[in-house]
C-alpha atoms as a PDB file:
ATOM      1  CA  UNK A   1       0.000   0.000   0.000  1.00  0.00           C
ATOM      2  CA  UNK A   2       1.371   3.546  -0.985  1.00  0.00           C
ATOM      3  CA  UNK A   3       2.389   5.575   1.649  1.00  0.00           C
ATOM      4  CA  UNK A   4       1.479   9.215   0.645  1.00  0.00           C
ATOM      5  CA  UNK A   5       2.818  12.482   2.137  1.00  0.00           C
ATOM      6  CA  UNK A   6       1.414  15.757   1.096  1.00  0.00           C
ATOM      7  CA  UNK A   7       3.503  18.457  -0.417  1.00  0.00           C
ATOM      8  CA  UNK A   8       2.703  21.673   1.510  1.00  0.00           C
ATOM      9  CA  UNK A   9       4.318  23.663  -0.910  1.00  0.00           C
ATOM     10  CA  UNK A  10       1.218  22.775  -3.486  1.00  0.00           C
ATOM     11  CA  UNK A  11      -1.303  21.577  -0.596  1.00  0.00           C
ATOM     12  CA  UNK A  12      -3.526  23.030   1.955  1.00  0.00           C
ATOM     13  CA  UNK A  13      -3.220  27.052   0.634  1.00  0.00           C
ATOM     14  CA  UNK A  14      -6.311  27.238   2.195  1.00  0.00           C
ATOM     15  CA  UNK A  15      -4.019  28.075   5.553  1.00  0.00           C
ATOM     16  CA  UNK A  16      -1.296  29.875   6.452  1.00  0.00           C
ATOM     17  CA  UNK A  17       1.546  27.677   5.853  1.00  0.00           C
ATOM     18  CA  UNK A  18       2.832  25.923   9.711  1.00  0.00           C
ATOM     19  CA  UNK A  19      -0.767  25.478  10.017  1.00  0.00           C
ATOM     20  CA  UNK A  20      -1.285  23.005   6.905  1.00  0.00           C
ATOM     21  CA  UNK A  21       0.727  20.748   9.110  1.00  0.00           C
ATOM     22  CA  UNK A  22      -2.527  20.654  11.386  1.00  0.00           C
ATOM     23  CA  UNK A  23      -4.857  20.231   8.032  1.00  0.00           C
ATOM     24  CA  UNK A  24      -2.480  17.664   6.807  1.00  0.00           C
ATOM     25  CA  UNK A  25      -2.608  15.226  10.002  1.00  0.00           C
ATOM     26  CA  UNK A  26      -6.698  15.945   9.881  1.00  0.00           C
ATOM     27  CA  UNK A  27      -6.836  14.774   6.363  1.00  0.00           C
ATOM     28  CA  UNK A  28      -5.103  11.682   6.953  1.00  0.00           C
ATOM     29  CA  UNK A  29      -1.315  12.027   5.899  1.00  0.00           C
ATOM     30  CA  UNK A  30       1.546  10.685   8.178  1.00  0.00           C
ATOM     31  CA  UNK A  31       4.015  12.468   6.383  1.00  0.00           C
ATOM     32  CA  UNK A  32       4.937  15.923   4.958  1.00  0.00           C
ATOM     33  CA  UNK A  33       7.536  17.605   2.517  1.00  0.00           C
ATOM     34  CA  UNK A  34       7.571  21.167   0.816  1.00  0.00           C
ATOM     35  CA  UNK A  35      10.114  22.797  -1.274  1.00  0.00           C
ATOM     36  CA  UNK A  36      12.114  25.234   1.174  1.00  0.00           C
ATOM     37  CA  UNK A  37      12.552  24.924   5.298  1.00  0.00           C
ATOM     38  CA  UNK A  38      14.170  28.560   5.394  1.00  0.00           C
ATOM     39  CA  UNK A  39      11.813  30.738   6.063  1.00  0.00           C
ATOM     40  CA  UNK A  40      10.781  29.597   9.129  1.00  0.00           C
ATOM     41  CA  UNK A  41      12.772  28.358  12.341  1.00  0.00           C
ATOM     42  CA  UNK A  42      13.813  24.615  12.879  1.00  0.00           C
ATOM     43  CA  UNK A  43      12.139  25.179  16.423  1.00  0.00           C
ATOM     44  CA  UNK A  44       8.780  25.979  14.888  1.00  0.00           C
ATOM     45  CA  UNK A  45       9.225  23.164  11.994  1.00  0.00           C
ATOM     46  CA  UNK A  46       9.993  21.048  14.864  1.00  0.00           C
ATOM     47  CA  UNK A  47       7.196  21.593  16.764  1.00  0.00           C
ATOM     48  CA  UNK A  48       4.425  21.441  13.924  1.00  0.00           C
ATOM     49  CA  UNK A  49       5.576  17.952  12.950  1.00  0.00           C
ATOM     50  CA  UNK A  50       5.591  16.895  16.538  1.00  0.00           C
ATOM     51  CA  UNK A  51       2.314  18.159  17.636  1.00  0.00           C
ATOM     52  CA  UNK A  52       0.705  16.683  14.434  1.00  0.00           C
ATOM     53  CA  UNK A  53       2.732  13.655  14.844  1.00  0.00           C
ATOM     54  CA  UNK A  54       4.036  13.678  11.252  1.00  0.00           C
ATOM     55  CA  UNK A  55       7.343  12.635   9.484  1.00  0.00           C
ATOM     56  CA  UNK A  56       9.345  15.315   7.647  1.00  0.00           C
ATOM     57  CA  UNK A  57      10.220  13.489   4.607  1.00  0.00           C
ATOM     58  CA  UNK A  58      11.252  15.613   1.737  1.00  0.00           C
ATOM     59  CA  UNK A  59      13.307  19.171   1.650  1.00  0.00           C
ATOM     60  CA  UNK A  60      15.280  20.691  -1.158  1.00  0.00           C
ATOM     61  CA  UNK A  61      18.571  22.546  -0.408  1.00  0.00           C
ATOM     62  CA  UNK A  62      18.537  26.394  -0.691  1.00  0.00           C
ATOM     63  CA  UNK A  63      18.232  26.947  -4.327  1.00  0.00           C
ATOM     64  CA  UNK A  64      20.020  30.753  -4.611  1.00  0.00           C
ATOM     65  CA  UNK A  65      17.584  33.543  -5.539  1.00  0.00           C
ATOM     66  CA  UNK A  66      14.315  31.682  -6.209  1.00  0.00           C
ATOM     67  CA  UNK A  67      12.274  34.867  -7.058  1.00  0.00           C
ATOM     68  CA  UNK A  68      14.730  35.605  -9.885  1.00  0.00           C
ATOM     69  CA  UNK A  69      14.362  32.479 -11.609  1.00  0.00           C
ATOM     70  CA  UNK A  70      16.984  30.621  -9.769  1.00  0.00           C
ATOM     71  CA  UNK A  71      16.544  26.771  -9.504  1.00  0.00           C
ATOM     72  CA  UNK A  72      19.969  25.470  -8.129  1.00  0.00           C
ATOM     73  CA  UNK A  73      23.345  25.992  -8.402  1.00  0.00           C
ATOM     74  CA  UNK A  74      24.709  22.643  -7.886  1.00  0.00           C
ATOM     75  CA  UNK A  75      25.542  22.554 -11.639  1.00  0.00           C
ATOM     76  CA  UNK A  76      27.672  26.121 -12.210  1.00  0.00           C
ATOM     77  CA  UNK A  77      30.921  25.944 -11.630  1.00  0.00           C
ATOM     78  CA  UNK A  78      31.433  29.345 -10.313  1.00  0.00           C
ATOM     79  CA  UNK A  79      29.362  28.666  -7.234  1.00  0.00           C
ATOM     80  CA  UNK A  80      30.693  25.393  -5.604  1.00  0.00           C
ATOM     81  CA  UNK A  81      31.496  27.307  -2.603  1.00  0.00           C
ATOM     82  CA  UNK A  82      27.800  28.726  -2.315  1.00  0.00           C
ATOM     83  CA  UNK A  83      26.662  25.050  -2.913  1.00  0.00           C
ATOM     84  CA  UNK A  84      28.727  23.680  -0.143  1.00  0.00           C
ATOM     85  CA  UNK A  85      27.634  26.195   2.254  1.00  0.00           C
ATOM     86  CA  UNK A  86      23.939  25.493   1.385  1.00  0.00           C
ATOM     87  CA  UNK A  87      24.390  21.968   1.724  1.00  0.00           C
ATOM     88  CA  UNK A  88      25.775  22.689   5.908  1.00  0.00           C
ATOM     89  CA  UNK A  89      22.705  24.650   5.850  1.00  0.00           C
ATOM     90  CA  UNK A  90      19.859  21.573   4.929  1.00  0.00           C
ATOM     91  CA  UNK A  91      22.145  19.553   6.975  1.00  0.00           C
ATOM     92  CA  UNK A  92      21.269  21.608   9.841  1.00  0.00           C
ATOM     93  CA  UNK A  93      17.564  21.798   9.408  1.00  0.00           C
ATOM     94  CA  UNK A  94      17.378  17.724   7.763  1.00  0.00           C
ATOM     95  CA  UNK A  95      18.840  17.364  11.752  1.00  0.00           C
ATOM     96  CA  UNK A  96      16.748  19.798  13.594  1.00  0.00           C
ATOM     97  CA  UNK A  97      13.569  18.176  11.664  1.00  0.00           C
ATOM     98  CA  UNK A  98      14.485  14.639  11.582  1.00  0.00           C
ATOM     99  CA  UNK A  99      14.569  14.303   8.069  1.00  0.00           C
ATOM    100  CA  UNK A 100      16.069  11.339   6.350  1.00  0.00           C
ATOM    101  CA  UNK A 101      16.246  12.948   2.513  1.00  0.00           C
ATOM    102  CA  UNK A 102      16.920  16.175   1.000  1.00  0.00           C
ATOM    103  CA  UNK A 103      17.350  16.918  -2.821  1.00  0.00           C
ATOM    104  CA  UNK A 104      19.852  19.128  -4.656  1.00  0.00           C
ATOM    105  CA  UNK A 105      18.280  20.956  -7.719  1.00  0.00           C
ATOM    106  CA  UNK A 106      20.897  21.006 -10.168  1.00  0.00           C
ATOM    107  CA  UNK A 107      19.732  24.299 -11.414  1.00  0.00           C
ATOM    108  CA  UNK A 108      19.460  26.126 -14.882  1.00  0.00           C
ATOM    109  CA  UNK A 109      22.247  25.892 -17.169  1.00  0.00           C
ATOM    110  CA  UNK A 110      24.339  29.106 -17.300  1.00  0.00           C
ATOM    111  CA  UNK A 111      25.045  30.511 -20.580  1.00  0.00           C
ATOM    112  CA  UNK A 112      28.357  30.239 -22.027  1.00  0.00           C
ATOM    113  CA  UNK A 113      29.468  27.522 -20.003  1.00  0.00           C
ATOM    114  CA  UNK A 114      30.157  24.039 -22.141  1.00  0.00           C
ATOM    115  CA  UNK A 115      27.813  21.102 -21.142  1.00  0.00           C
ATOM    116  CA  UNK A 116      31.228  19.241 -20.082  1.00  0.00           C
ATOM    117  CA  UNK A 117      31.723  21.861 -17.066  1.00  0.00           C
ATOM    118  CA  UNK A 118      28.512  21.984 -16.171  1.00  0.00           C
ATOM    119  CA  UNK A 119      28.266  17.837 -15.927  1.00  0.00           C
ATOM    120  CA  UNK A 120      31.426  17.911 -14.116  1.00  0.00           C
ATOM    121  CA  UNK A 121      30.756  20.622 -12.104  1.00  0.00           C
ATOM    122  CA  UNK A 122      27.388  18.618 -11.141  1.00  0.00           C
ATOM    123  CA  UNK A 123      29.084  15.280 -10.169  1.00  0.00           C
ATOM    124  CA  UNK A 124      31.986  16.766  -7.744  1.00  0.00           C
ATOM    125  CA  UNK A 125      29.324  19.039  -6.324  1.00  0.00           C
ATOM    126  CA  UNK A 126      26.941  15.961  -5.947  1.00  0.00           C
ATOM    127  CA  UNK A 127      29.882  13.692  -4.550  1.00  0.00           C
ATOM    128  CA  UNK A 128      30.825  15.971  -1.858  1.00  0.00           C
ATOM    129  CA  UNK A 129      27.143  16.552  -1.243  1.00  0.00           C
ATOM    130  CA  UNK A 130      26.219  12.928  -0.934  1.00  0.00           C
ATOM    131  CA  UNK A 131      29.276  11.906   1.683  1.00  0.00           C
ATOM    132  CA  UNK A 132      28.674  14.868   3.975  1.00  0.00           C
ATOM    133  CA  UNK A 133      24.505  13.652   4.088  1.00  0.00           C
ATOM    134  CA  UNK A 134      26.118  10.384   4.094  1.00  0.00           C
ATOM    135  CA  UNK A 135      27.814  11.305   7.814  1.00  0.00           C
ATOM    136  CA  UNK A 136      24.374  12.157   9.182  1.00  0.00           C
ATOM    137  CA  UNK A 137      22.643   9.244   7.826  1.00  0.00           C
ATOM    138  CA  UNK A 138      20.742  11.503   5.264  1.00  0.00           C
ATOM    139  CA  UNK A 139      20.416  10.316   1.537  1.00  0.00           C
ATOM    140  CA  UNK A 140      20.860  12.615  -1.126  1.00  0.00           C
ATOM    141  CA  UNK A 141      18.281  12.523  -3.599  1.00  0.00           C
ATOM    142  CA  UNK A 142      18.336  14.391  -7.611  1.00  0.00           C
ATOM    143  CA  UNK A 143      15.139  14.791  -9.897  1.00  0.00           C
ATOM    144  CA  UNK A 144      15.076  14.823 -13.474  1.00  0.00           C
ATOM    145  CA  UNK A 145      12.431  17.979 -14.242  1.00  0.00           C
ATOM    146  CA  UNK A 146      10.604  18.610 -17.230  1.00  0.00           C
ATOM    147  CA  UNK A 147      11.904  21.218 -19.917  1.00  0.00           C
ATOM    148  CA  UNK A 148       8.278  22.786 -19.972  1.00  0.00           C
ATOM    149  CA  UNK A 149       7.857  24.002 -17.185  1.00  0.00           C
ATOM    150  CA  UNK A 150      11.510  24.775 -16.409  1.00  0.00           C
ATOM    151  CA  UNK A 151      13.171  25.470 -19.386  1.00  0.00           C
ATOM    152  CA  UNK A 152      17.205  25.550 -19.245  1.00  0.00           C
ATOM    153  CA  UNK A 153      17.229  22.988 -16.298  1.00  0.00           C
ATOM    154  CA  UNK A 154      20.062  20.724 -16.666  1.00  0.00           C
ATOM    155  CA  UNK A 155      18.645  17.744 -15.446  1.00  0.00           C
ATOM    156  CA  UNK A 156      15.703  16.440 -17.733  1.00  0.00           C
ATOM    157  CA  UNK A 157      15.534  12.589 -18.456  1.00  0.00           C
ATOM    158  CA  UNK A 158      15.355   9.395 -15.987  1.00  0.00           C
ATOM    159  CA  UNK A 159      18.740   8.074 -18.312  1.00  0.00           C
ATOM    160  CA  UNK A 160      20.229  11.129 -17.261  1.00  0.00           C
ATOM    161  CA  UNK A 161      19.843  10.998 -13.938  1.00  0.00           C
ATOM    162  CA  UNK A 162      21.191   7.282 -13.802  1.00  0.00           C
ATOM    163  CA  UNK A 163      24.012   8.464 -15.726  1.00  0.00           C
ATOM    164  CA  UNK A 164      25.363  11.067 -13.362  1.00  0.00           C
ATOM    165  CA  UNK A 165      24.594   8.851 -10.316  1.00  0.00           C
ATOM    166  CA  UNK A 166      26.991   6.171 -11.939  1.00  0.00           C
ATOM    167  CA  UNK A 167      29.296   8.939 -12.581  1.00  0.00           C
ATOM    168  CA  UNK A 168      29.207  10.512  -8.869  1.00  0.00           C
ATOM    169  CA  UNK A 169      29.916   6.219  -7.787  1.00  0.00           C
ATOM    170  CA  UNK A 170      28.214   7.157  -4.360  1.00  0.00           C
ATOM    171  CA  UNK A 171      25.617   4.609  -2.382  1.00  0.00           C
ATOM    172  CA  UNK A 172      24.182   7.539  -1.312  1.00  0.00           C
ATOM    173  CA  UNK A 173      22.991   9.623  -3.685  1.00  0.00           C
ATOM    174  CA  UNK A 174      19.564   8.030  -5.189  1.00  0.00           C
ATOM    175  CA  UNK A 175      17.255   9.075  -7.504  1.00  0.00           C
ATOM    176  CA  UNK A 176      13.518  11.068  -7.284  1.00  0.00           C
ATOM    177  CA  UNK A 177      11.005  10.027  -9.601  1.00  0.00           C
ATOM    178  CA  UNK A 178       8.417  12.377 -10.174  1.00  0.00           C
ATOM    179  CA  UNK A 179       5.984  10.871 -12.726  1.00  0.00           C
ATOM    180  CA  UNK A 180       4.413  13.793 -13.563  1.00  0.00           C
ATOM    181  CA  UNK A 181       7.668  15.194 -14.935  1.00  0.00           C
ATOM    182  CA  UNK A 182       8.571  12.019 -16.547  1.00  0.00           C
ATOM    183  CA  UNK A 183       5.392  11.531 -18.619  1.00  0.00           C
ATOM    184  CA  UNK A 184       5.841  14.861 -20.028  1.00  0.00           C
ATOM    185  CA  UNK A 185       9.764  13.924 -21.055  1.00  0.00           C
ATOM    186  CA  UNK A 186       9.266  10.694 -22.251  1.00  0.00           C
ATOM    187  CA  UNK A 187       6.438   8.782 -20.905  1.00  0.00           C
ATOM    188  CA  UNK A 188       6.809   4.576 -20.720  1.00  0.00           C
ATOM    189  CA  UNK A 189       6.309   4.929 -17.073  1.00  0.00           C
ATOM    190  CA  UNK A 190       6.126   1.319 -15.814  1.00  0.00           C
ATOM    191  CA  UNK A 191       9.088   0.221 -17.609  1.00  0.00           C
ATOM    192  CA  UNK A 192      11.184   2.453 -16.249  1.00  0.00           C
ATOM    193  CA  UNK A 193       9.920   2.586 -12.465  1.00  0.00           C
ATOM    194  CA  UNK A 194      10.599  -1.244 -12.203  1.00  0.00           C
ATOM    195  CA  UNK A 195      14.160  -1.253 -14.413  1.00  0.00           C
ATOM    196  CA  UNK A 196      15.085   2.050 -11.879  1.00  0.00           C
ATOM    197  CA  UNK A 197      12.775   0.896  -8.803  1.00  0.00           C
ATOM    198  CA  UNK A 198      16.641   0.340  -6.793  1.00  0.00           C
ATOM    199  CA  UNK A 199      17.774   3.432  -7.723  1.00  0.00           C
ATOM    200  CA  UNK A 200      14.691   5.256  -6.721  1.00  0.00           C
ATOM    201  CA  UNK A 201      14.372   6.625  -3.123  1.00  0.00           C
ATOM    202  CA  UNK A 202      11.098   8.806  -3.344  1.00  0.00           C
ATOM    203  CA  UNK A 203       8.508   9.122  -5.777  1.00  0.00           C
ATOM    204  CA  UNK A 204       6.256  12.288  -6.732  1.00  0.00           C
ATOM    205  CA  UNK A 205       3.030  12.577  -8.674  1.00  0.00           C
ATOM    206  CA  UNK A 206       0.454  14.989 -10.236  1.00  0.00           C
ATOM    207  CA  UNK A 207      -1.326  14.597 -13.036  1.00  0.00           C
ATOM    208  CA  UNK A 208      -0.968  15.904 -16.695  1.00  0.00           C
ATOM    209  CA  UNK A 209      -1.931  18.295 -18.554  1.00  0.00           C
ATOM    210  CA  UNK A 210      -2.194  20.973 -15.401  1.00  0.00           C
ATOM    211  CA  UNK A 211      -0.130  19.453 -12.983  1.00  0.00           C
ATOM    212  CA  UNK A 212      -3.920  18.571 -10.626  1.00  0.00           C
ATOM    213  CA  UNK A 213      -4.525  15.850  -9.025  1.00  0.00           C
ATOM    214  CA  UNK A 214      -4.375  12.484  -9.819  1.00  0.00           C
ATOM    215  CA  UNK A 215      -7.681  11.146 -11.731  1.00  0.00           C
ATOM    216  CA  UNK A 216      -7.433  14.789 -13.637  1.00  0.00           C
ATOM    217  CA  UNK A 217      -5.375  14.154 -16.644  1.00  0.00           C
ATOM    218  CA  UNK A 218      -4.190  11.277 -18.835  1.00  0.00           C
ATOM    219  CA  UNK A 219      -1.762   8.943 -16.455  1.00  0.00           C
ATOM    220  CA  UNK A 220      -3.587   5.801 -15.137  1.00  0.00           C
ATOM    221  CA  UNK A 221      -2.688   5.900 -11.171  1.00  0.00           C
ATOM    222  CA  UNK A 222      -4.102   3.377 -10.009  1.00  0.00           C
ATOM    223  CA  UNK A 223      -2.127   0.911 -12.099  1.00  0.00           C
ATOM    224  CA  UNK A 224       0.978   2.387 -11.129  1.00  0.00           C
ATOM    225  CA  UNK A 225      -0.009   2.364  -7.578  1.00  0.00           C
ATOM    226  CA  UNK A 226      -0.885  -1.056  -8.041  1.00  0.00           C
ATOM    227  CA  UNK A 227       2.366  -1.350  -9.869  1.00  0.00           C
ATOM    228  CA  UNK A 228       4.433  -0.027  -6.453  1.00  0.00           C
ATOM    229  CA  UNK A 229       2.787  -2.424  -4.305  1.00  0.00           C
ATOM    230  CA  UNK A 230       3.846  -5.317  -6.607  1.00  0.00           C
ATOM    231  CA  UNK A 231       7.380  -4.459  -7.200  1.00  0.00           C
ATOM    232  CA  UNK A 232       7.483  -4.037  -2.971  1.00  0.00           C
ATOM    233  CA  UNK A 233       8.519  -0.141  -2.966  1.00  0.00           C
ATOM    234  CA  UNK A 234       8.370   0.787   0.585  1.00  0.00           C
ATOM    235  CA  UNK A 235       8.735   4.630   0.826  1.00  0.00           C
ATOM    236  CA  UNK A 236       6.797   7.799  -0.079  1.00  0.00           C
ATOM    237  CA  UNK A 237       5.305   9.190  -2.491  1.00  0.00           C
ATOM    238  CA  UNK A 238       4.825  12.829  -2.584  1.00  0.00           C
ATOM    239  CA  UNK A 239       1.514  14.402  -3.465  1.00  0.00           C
ATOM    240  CA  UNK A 240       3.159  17.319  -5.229  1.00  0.00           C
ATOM    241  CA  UNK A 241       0.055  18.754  -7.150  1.00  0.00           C
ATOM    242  CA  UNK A 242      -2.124  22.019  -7.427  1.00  0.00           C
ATOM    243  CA  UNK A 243      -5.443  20.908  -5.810  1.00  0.00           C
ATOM    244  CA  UNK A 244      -7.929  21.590  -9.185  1.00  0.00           C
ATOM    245  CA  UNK A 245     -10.574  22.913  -6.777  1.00  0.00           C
ATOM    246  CA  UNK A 246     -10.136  22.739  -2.872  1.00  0.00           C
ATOM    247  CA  UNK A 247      -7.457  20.098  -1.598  1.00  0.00           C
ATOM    248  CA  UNK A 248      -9.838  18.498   0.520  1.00  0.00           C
ATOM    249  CA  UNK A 249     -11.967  18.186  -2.070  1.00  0.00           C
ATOM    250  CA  UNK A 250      -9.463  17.167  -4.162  1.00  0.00           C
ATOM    251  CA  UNK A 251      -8.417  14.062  -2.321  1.00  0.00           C
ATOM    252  CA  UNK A 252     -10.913  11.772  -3.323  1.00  0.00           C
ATOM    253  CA  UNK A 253      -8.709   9.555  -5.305  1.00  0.00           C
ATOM    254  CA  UNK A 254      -6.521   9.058  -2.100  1.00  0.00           C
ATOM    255  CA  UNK A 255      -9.100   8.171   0.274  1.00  0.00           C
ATOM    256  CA  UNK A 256      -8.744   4.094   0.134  1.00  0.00           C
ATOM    257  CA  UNK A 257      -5.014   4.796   1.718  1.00  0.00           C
ATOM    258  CA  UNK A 258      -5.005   8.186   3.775  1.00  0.00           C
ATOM    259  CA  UNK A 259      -4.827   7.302   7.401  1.00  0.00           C
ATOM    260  CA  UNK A 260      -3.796   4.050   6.797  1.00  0.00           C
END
């Protein structure tokens, strides 16, 4: 059976955001993740999660200036001392939170810079990354992202991915499957979930076209749910989707597993 975890980020706008921890736990997830921690103090994090009994399972690592279109540096080559500090920083809050994964957006690809940097610059970024997380007993996850919806990002394709984790030659840094991004780059979901299933520590879903819910759009969830249970995944799967009209509402598709 799936274990789902709501993606506050997308979830629950309906509140203010440390109190869609609350709305979460009511609506029958165990677990949480959202895009940034760094707004808001570890003390506060801390203390939604444990009064709502939840598991922090997802974070990304500070991704440079998000409101000017930065998605990650981990790929330039003039920032690995920016990275490095950034990755101390998740470190600190994965800790304070006790979370178990974090992921490093690679971020959009500079312009000038040759593709051979950049994928360089990527894997001795990720390899440091990965043995640092690997001292606190946190994996470190990467996700392959669709070119539509973030155009320039360096990381696009599920054969990617694989490739720069066999590059990096580190047990801990593992792959994030969002099938939502996936069926927009190149589809043949099934396939590839059970070739990659043992590289893959977390999954994420919406549906396509408009990123809602699942049961929206064209990709058939409930085989691939069904798929999961049958290849024995046992870890999350993020609900990282834009509720179509009301999340509550919107969780009819989940309730056969919430609270379970």
């Amino acid at each position: 059976m799936p274990r789902f975890n709501a993606n506050l980020s997308m979830m629950f706008h309906e509140h203010d955001f440390l109190d869609r921890f609350g709305a979460a736990a009511n609506a029958g997830f165990q677990g949480v993740e959202f895009l940034f921690p760094y707004a808001y103090s570890i003390a506060d994090l801390k203390e939604a999660l444990e009064a709502n009994q939840l598991t922090q399972v997802l974070f990304n690592l500070p991704p440079g200036d998000w409101e000017k279109g930065e998605r990650g540096m981990c790929c330039h080559p003039n920032r690995q001392n920016e990275f490095r500090e950034s990755v101390e920083l998740a470190l600190e809050y994965a800790k304070g939170v006790s979370c178990k994964q974090i992921h490093a957006m690679a971020g959009i690809k500079p312009e000038g810079v040759p593709e051979e940097a950049l994928l360089e610059t990527y894997a001795e970024n990720l390899k440091y990354a990965s043995q640092l997380c690997a001292q606190q007993n946190v994996r470190l996850l990467i996700e392959a992202i669709n070119s539509r919806d973030m155009p320039g990002y360096f990381l696009n394709h599920s054969a990617q991915a694989i490739s720069v984790i066999e590059k990096v030659g580190s047990s801990n840094l593992w792959f994030q499957y969002d099938i939502y991004h996936m069926q927009i780059m190149e589809g043949d979901l099934s396939p590839t979930i059970t070739e990659l299933l043992p590289r893959i520590a977390h999954f994420q879903i919406a549906d396509t076209p408009g990123r809602h819910e699942p049961g929206t759009g064209e990709i058939n969830y409930p085989f691939l749910f069904s798929k999961l249970d049958e290849l024995g995944y046992e870890g999350w799967v993020g609900c990282e989707y834009r509720p179509l009209s009301g999340t509550l509402t919107g969780l009819s598709w989940a309730s056969s597993w919430l609270g379970k």
